[in-house]
ModelCIF file with pLDDT and N, C-alpha, C, O atoms, coordinates in Angstrom:
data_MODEL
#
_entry.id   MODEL 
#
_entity.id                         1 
_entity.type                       polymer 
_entity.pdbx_number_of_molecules   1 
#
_entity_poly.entity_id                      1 
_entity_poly.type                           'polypeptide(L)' 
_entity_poly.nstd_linkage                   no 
_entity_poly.nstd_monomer                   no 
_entity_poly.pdbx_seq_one_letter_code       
;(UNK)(UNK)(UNK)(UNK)(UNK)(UNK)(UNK)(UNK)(UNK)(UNK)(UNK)(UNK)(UNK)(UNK)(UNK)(UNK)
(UNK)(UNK)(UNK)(UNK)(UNK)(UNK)(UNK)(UNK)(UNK)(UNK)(UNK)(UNK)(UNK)(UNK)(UNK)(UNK)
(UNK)(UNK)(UNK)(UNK)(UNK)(UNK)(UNK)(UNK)(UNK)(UNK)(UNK)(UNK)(UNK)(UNK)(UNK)
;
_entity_poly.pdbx_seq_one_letter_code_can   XXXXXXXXXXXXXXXXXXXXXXXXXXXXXXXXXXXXXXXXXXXXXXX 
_entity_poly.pdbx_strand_id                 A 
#
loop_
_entity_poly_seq.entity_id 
_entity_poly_seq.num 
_entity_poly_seq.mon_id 
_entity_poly_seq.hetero 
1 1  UNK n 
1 2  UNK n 
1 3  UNK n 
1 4  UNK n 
1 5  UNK n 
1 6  UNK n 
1 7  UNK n 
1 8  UNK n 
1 9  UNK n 
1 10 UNK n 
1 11 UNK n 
1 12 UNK n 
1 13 UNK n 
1 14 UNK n 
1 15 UNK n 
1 16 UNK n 
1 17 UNK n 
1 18 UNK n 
1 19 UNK n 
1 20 UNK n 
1 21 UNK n 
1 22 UNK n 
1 23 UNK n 
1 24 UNK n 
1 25 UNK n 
1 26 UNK n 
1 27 UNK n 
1 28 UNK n 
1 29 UNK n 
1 30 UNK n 
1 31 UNK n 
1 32 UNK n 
1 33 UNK n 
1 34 UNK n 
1 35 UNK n 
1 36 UNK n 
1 37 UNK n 
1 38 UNK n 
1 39 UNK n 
1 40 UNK n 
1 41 UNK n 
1 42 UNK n 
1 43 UNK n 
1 44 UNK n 
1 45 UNK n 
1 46 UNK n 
1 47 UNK n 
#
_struct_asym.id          A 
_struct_asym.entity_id   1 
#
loop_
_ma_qa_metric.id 
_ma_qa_metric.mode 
_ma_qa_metric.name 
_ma_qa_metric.software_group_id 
_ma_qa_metric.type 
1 global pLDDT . pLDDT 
2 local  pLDDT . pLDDT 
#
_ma_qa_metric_global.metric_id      1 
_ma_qa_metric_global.metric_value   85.15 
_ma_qa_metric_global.model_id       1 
_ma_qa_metric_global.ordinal_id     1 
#
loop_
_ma_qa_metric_local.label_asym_id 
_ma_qa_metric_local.label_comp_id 
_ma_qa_metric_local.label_seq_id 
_ma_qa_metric_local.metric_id 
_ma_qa_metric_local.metric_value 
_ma_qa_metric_local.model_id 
_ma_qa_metric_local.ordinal_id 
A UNK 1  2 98.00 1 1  
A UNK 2  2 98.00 1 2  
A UNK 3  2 98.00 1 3  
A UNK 4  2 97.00 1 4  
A UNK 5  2 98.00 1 5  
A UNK 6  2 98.00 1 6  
A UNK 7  2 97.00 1 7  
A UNK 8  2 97.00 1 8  
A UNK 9  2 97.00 1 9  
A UNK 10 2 97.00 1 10 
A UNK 11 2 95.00 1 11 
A UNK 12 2 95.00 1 12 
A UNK 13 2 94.00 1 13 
A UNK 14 2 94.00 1 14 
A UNK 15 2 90.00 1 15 
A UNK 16 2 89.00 1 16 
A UNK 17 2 85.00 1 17 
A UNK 18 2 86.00 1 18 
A UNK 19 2 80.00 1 19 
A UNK 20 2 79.00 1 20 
A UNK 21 2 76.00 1 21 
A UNK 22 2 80.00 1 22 
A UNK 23 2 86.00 1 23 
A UNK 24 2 84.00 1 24 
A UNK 25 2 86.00 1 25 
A UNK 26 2 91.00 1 26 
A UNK 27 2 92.00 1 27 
A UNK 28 2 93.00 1 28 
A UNK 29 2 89.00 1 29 
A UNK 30 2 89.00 1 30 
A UNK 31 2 88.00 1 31 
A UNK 32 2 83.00 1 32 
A UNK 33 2 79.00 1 33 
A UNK 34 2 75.00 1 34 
A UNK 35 2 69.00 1 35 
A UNK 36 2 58.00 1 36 
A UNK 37 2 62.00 1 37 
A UNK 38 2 71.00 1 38 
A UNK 39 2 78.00 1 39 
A UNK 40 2 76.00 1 40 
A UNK 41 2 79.00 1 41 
A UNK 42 2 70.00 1 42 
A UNK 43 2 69.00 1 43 
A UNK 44 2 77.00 1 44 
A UNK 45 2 81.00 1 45 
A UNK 46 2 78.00 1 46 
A UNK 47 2 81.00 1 47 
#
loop_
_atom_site.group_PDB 
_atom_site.id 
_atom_site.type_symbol 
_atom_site.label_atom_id 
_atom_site.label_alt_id 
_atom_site.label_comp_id 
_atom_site.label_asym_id 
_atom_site.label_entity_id 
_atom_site.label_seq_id 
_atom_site.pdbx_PDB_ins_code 
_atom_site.Cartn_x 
_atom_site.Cartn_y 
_atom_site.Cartn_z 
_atom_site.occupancy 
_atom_site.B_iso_or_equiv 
_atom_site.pdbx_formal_charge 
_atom_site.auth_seq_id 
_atom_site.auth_comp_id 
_atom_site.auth_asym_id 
_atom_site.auth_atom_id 
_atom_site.pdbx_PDB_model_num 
ATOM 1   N N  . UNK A 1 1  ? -26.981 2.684   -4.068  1.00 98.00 ? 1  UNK A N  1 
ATOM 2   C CA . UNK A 1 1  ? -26.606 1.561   -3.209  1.00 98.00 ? 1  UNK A CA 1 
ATOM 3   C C  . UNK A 1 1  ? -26.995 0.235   -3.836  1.00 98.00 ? 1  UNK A C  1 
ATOM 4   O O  . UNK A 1 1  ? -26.262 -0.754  -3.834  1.00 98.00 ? 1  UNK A O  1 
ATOM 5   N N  . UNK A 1 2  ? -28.147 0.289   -4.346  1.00 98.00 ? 2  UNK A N  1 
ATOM 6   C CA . UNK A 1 2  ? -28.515 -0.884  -5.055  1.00 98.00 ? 2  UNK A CA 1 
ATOM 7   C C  . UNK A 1 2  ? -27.942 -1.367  -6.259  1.00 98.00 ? 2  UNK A C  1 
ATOM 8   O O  . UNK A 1 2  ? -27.983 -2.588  -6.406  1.00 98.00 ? 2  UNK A O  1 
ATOM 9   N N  . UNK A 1 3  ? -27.278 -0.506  -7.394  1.00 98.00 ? 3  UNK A N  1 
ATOM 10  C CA . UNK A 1 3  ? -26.157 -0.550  -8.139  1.00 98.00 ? 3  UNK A CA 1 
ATOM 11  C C  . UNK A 1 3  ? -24.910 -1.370  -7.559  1.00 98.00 ? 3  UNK A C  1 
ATOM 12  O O  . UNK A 1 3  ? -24.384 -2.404  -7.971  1.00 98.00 ? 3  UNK A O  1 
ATOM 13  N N  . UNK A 1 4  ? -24.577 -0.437  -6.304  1.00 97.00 ? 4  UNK A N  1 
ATOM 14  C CA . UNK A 1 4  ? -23.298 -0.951  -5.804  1.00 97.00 ? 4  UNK A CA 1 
ATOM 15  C C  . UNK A 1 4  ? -23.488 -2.778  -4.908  1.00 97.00 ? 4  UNK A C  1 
ATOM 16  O O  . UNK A 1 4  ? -22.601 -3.629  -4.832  1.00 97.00 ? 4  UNK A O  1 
ATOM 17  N N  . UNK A 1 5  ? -24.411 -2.841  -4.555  1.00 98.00 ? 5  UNK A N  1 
ATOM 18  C CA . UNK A 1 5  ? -24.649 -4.118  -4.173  1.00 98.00 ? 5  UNK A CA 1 
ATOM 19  C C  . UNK A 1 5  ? -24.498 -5.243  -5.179  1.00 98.00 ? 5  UNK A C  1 
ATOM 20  O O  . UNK A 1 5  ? -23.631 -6.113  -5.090  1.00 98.00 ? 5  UNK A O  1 
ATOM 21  N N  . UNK A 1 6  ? -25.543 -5.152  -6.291  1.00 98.00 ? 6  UNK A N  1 
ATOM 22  C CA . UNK A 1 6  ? -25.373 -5.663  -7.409  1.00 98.00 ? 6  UNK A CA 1 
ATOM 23  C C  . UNK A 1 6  ? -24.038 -6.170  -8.029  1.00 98.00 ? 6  UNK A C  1 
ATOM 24  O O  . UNK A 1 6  ? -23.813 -7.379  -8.089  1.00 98.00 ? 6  UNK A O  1 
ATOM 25  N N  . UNK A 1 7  ? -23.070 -5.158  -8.531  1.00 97.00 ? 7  UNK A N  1 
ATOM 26  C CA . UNK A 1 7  ? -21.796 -5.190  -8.825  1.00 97.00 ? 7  UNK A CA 1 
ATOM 27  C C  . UNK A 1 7  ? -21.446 -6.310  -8.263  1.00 97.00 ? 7  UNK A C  1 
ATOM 28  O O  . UNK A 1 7  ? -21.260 -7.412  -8.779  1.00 97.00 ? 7  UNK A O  1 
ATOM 29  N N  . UNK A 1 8  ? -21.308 -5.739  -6.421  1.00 97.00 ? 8  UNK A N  1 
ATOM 30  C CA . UNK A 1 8  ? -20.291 -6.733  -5.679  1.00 97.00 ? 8  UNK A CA 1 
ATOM 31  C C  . UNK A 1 8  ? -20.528 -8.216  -5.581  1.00 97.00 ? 8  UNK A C  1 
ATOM 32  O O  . UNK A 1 8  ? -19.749 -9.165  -5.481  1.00 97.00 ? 8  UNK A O  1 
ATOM 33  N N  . UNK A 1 9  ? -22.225 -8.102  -5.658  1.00 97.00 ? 9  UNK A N  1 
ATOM 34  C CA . UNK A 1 9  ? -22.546 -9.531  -5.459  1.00 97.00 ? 9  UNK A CA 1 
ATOM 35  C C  . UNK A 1 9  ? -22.287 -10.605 -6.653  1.00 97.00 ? 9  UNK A C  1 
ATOM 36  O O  . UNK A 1 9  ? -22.072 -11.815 -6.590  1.00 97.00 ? 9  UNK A O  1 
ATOM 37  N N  . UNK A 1 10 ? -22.374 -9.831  -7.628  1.00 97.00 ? 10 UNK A N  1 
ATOM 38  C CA . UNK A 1 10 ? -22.083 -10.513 -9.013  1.00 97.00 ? 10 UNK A CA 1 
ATOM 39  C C  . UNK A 1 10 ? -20.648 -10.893 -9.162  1.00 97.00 ? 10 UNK A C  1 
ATOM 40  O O  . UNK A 1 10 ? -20.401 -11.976 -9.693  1.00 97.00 ? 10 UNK A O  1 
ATOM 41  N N  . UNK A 1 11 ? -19.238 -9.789  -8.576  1.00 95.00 ? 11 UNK A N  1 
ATOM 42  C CA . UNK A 1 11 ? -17.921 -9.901  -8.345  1.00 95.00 ? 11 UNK A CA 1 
ATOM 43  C C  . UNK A 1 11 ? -17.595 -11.061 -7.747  1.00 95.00 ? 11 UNK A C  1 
ATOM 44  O O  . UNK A 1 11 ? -16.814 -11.950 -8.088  1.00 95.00 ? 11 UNK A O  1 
ATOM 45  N N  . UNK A 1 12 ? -18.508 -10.899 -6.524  1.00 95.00 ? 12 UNK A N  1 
ATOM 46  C CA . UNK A 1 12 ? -17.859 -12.268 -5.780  1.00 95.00 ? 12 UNK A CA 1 
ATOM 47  C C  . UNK A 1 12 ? -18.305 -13.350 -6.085  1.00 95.00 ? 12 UNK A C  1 
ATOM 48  O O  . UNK A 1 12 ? -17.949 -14.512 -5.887  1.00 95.00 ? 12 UNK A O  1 
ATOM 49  N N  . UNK A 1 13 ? -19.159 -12.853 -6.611  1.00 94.00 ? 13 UNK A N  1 
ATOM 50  C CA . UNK A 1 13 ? -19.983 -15.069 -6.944  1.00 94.00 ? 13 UNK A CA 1 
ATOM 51  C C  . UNK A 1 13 ? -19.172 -15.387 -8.523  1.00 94.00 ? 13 UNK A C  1 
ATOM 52  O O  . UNK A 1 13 ? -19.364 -16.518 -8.971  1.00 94.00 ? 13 UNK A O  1 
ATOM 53  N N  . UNK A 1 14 ? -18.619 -14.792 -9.047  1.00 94.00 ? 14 UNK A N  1 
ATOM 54  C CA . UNK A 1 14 ? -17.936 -14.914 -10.478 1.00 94.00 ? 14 UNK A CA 1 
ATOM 55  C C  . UNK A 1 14 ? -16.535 -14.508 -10.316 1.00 94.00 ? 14 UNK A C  1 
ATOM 56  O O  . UNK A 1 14 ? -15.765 -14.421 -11.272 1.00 94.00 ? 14 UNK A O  1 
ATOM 57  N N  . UNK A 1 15 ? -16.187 -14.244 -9.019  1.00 90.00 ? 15 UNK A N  1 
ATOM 58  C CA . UNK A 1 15 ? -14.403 -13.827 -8.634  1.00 90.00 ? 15 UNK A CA 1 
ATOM 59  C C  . UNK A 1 15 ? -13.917 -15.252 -8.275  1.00 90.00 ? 15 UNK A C  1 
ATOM 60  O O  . UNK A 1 15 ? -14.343 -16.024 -7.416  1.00 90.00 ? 15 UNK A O  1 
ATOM 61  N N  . UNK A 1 16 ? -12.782 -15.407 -9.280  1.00 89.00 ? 16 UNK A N  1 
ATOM 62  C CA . UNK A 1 16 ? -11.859 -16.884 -8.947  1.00 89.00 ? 16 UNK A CA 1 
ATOM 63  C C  . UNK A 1 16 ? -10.438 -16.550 -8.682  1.00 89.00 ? 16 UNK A C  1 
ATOM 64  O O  . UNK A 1 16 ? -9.715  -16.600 -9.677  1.00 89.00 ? 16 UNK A O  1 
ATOM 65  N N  . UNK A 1 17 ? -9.846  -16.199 -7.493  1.00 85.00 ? 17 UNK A N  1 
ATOM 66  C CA . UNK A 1 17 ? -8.869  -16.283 -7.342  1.00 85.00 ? 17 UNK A CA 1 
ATOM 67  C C  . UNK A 1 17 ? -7.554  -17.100 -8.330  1.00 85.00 ? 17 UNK A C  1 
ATOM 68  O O  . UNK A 1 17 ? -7.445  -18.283 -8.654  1.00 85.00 ? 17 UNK A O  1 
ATOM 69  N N  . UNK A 1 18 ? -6.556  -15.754 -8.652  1.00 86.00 ? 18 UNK A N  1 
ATOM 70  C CA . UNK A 1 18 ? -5.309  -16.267 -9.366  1.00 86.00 ? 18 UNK A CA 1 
ATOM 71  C C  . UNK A 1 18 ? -4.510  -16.790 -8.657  1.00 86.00 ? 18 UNK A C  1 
ATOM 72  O O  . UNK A 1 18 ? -4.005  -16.115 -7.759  1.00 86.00 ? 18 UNK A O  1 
ATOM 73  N N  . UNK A 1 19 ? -4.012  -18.640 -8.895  1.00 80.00 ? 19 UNK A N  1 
ATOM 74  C CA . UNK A 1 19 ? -3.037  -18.700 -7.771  1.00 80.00 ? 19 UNK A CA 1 
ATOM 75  C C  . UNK A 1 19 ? -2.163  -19.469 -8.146  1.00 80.00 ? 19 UNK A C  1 
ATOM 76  O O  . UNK A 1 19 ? -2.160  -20.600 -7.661  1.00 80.00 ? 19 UNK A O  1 
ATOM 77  N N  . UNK A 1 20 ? -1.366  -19.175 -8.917  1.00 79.00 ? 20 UNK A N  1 
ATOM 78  C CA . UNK A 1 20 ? -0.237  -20.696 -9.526  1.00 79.00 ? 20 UNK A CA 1 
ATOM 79  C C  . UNK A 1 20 ? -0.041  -21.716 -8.854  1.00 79.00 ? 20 UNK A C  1 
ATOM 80  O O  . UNK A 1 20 ? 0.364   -22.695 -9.481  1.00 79.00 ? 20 UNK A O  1 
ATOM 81  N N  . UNK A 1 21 ? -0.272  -21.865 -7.237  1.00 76.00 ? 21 UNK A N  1 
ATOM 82  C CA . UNK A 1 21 ? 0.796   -22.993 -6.834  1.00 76.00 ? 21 UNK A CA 1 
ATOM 83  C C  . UNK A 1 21 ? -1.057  -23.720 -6.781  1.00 76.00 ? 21 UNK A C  1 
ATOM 84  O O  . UNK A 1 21 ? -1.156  -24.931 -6.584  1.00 76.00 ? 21 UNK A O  1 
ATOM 85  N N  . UNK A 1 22 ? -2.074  -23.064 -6.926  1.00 80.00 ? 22 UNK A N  1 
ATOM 86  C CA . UNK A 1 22 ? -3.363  -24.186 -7.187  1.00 80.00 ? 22 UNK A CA 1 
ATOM 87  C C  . UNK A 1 22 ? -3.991  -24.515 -7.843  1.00 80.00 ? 22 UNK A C  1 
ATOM 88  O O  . UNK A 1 22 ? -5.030  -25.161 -7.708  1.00 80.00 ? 22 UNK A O  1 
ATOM 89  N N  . UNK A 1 23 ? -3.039  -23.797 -9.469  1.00 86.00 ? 23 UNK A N  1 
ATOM 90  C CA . UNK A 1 23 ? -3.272  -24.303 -10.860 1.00 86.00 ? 23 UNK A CA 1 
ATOM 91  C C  . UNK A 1 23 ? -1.843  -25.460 -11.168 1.00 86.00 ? 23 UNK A C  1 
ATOM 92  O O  . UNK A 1 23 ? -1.911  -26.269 -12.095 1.00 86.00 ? 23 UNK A O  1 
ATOM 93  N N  . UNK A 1 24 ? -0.623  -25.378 -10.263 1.00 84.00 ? 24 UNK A N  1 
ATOM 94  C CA . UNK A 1 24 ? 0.317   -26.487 -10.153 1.00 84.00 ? 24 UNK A CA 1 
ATOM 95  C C  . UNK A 1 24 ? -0.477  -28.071 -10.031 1.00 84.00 ? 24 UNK A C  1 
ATOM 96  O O  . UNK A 1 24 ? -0.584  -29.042 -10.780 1.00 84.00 ? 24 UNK A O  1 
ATOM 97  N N  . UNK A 1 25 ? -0.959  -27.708 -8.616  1.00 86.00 ? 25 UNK A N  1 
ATOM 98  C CA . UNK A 1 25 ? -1.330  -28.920 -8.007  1.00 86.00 ? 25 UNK A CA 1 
ATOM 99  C C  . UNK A 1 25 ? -2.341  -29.517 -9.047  1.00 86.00 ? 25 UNK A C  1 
ATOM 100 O O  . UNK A 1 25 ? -2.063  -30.607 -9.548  1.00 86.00 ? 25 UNK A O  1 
ATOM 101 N N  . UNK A 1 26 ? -3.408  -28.921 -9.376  1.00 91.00 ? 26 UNK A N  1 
ATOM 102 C CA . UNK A 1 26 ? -4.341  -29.438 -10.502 1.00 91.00 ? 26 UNK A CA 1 
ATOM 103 C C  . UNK A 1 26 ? -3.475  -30.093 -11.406 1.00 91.00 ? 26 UNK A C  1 
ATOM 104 O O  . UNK A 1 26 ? -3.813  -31.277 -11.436 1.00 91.00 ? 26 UNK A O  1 
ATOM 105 N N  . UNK A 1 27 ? -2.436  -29.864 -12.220 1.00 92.00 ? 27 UNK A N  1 
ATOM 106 C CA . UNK A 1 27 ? -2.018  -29.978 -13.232 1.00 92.00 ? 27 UNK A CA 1 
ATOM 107 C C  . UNK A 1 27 ? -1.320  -31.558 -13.277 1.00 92.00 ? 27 UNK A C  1 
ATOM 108 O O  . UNK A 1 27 ? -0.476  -31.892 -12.446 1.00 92.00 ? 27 UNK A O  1 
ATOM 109 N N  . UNK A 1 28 ? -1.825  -32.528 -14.433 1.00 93.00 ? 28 UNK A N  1 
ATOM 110 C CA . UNK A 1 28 ? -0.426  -34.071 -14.039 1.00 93.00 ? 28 UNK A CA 1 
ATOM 111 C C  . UNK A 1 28 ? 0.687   -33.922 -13.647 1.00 93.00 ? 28 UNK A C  1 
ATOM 112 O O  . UNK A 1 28 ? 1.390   -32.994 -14.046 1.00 93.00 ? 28 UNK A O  1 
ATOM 113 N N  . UNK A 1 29 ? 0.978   -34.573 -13.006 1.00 89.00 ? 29 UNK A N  1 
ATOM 114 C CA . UNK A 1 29 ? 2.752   -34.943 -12.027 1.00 89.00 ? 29 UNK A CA 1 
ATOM 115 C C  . UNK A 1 29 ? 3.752   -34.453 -13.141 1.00 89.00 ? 29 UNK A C  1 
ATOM 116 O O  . UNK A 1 29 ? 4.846   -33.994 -12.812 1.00 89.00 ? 29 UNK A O  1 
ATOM 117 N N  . UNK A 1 30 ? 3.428   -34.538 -14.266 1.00 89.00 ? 30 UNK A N  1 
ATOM 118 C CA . UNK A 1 30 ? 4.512   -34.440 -15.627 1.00 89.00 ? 30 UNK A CA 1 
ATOM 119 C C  . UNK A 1 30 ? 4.596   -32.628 -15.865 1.00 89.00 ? 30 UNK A C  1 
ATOM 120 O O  . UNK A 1 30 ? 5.534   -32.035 -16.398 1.00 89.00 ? 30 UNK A O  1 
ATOM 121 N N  . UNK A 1 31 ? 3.786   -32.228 -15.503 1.00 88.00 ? 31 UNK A N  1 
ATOM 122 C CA . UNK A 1 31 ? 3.956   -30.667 -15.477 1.00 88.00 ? 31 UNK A CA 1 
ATOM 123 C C  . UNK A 1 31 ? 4.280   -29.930 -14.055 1.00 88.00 ? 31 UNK A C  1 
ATOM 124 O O  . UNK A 1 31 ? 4.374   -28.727 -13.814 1.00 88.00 ? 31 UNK A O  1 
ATOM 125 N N  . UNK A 1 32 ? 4.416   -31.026 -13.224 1.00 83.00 ? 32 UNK A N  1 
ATOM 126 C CA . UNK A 1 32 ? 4.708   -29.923 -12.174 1.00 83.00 ? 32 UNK A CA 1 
ATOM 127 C C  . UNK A 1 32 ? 6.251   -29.258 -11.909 1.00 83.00 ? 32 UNK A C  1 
ATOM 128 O O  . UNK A 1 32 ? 7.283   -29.835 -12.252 1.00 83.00 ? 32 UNK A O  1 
ATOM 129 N N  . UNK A 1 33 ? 6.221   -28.242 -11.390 1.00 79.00 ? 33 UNK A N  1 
ATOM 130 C CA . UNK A 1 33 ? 7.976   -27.982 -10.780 1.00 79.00 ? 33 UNK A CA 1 
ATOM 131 C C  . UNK A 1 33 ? 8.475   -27.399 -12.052 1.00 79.00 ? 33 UNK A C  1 
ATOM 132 O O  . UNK A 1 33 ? 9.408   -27.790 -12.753 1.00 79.00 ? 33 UNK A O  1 
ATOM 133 N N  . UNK A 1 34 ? 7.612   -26.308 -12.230 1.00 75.00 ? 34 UNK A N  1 
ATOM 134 C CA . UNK A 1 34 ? 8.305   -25.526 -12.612 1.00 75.00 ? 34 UNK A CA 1 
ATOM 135 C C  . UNK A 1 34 ? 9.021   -24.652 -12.263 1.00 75.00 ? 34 UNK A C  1 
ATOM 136 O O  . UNK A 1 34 ? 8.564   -23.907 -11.396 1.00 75.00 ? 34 UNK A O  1 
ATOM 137 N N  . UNK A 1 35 ? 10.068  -24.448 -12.653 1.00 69.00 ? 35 UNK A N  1 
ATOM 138 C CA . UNK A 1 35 ? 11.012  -23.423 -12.093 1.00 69.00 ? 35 UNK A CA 1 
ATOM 139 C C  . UNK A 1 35 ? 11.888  -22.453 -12.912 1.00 69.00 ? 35 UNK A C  1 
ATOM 140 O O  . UNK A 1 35 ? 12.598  -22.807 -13.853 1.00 69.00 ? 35 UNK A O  1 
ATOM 141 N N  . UNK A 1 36 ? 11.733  -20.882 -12.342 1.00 58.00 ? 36 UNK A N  1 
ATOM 142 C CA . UNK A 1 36 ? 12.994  -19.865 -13.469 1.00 58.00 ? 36 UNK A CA 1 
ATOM 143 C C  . UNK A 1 36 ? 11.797  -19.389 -13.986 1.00 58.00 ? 36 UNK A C  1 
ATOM 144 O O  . UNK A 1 36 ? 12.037  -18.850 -15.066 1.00 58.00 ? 36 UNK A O  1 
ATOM 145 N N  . UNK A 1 37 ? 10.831  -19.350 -13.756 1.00 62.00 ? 37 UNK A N  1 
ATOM 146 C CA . UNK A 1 37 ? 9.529   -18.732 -14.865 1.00 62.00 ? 37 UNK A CA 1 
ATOM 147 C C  . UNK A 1 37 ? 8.590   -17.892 -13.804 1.00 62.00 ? 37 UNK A C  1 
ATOM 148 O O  . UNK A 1 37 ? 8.072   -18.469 -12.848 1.00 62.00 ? 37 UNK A O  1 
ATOM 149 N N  . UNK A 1 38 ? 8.422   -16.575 -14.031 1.00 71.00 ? 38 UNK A N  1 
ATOM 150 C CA . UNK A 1 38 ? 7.962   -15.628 -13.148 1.00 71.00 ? 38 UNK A CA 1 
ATOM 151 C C  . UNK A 1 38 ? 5.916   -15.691 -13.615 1.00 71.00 ? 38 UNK A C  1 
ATOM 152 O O  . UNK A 1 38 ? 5.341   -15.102 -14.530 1.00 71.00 ? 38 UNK A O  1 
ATOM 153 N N  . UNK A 1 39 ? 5.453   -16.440 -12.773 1.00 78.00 ? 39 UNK A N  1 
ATOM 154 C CA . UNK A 1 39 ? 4.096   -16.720 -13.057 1.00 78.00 ? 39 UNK A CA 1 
ATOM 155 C C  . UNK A 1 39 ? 3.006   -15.480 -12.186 1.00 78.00 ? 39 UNK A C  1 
ATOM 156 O O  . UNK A 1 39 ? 1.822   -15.365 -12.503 1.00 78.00 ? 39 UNK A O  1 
ATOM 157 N N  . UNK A 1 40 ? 3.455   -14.890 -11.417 1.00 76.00 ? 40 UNK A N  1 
ATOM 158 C CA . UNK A 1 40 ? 3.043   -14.126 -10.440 1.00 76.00 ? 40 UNK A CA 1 
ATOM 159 C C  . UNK A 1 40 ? 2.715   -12.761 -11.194 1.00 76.00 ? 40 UNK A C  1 
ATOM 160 O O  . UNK A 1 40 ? 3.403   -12.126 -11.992 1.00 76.00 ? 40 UNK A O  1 
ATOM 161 N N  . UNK A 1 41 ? 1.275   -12.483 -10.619 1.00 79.00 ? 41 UNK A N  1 
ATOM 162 C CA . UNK A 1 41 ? 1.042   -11.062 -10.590 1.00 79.00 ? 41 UNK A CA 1 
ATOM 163 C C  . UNK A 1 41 ? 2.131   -10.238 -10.386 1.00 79.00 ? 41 UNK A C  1 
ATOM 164 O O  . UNK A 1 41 ? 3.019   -10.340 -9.538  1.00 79.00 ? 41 UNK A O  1 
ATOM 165 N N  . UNK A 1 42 ? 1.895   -9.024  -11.658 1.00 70.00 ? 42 UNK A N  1 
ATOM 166 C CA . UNK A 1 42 ? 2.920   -8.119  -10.975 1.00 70.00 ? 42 UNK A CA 1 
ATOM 167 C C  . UNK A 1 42 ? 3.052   -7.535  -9.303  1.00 70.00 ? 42 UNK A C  1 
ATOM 168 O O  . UNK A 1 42 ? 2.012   -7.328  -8.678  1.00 70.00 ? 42 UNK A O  1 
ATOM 169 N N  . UNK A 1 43 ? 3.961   -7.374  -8.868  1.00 69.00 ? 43 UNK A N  1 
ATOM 170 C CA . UNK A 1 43 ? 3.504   -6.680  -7.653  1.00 69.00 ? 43 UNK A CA 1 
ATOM 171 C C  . UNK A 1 43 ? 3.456   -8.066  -6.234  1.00 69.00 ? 43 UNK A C  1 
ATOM 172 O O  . UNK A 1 43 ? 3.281   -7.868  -5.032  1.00 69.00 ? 43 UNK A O  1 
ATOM 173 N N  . UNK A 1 44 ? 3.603   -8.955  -6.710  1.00 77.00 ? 44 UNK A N  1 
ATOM 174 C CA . UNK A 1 44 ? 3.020   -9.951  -5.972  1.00 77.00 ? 44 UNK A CA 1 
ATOM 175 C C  . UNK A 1 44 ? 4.303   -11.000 -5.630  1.00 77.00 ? 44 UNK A C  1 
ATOM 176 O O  . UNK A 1 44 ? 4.824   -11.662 -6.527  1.00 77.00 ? 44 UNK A O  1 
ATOM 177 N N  . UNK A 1 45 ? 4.758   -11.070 -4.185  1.00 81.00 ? 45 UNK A N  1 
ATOM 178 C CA . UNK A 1 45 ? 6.097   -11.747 -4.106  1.00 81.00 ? 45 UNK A CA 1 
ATOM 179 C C  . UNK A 1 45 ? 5.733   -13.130 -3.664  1.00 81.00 ? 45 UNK A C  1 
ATOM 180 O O  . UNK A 1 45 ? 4.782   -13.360 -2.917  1.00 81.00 ? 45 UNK A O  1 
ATOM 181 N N  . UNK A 1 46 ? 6.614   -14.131 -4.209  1.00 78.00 ? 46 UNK A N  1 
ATOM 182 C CA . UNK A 1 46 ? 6.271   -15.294 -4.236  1.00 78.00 ? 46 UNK A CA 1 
ATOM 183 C C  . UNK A 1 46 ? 7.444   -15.770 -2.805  1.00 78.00 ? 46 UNK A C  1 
ATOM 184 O O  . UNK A 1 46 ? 8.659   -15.858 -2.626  1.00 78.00 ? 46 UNK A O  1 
ATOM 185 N N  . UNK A 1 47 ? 6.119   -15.985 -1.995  1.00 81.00 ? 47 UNK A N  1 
ATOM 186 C CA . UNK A 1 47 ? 6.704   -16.154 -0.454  1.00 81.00 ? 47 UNK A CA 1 
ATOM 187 C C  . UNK A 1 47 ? 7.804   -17.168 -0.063  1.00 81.00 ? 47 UNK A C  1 
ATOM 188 O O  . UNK A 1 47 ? 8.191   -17.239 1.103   1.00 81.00 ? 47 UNK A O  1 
#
């Protein structure tokens, strides 16, 4: 249990969510809007 605690706690404090449309917004006005380019996890439908 103490193994498995470890792991998770280390996972989540060092887990950064993948999210294109909040690596978009970061990005200058001159890169945004992209479009025709499949940035998404496999598996993962872009709503």
């Amino acid at each position: 249990l103490k193994q498995r605690i470890n792991v998770f706690e280390r996972l989540l404090k060092n887990d950064t969510l993948y999210d294109p449309k909040a690596i978009e917004r970061e990005l200058p006005k001159q890169y945004r809007g992209l479009k025709g380019v499949d940035i998404f996890l496999e598996g993962d439908i872009n709503v």
